[in-house]
Protein backbone atom coordinates (compact mmCIF):
# COMPACT_ATOMS: atom_id res chain seq x y z
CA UNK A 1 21.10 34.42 24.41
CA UNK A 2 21.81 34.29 20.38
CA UNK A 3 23.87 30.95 20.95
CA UNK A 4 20.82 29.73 22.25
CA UNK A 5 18.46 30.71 19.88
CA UNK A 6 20.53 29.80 17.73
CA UNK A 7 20.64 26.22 19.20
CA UNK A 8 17.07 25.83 18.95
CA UNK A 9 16.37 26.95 15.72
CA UNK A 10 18.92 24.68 14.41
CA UNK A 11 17.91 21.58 16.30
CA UNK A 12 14.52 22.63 15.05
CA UNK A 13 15.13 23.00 11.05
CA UNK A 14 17.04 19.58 11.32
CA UNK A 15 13.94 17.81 13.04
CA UNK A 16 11.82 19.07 10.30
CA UNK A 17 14.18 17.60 7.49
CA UNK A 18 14.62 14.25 8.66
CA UNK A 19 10.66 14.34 9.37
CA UNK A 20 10.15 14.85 5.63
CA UNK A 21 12.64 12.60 4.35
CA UNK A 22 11.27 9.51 6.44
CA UNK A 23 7.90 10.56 5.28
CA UNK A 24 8.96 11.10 1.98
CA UNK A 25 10.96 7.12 1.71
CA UNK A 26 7.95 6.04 3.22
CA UNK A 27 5.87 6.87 0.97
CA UNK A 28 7.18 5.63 -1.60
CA UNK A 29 7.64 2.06 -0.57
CA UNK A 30 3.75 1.25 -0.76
CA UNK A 31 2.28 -2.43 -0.99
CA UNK A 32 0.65 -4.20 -3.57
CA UNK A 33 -0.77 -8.19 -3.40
CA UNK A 34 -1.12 -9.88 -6.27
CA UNK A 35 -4.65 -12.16 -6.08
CA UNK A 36 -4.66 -14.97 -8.46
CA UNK A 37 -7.97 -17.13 -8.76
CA UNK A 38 -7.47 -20.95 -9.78
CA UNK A 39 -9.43 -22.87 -11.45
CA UNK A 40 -8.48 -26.39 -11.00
CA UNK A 41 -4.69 -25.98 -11.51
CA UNK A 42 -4.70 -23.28 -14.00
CA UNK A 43 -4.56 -19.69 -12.61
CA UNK A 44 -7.97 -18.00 -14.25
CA UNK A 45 -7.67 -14.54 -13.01
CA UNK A 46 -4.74 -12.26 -11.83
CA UNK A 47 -5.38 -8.61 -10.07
CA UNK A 48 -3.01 -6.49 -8.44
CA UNK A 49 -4.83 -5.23 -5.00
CA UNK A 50 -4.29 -2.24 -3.30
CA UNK A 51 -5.48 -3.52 0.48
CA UNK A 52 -5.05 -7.34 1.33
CA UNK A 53 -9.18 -7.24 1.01
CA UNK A 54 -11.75 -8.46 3.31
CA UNK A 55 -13.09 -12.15 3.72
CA UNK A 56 -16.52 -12.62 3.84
CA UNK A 57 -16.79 -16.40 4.21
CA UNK A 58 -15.32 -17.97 1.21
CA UNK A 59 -15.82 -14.56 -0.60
CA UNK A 60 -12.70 -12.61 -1.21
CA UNK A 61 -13.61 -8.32 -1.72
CA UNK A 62 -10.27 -5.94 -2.21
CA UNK A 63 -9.86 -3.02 -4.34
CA UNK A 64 -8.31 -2.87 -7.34
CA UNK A 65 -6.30 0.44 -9.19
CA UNK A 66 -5.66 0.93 -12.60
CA UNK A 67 -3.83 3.74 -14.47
CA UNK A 68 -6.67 5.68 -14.84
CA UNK A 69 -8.91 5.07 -12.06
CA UNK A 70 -9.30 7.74 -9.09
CA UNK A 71 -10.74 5.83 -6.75
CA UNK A 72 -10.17 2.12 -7.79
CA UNK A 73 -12.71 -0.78 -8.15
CA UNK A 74 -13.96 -3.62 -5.94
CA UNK A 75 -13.60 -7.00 -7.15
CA UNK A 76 -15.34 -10.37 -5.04
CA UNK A 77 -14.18 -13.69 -6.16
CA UNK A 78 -14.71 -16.84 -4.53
CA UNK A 79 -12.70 -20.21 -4.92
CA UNK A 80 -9.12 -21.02 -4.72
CA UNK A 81 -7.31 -18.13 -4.30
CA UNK A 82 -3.77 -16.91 -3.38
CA UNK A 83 -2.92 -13.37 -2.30
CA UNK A 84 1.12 -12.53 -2.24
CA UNK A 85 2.37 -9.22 -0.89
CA UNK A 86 5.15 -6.71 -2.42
CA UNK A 87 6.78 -3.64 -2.09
């Protein structure tokens, strides 16, 4: 009956660990795009997005986060634009 306890206690406690630790890598491999407006051939604008952003016609919304911002701040643009993704 101990053995088996035990068992399950381990198999339990080494669940929970490799749940955190995926969670944990995960976590901290989040996405960014990088939106860059052209005008003509010259890039006028450059933002680094924390969604991909909505399209609304030829009108571009996504969110942008700076260092200081808690809850980030939309930005529309419309035109030529690209929108790369990272990691």
């Amino acid at each position: 009956m101990k053995y088996k306890l035990m068992v399950v206690f381990t198999v339990i406690f080494i669940s929970l660990i490799a749940l955190f630790y995926t969670r944990s890598s995960s976590q901290s491999m989040t996405r960014y795009y990088i939106v860059k407006l052209y005008a003509g051939d010259k890039v006028a604008g450059t933002w680094r997005s924390v969604e991909l952003g909505r399209i609304d016609g030829q009108t571009l919304t996504f969110t942008v986060k700076g260092d200081f911002d808690i809850n980030g701040r939309q930005v529309r643009i419309q035109g030529n634009y690209t929108v790369e993704e990272f990691e």
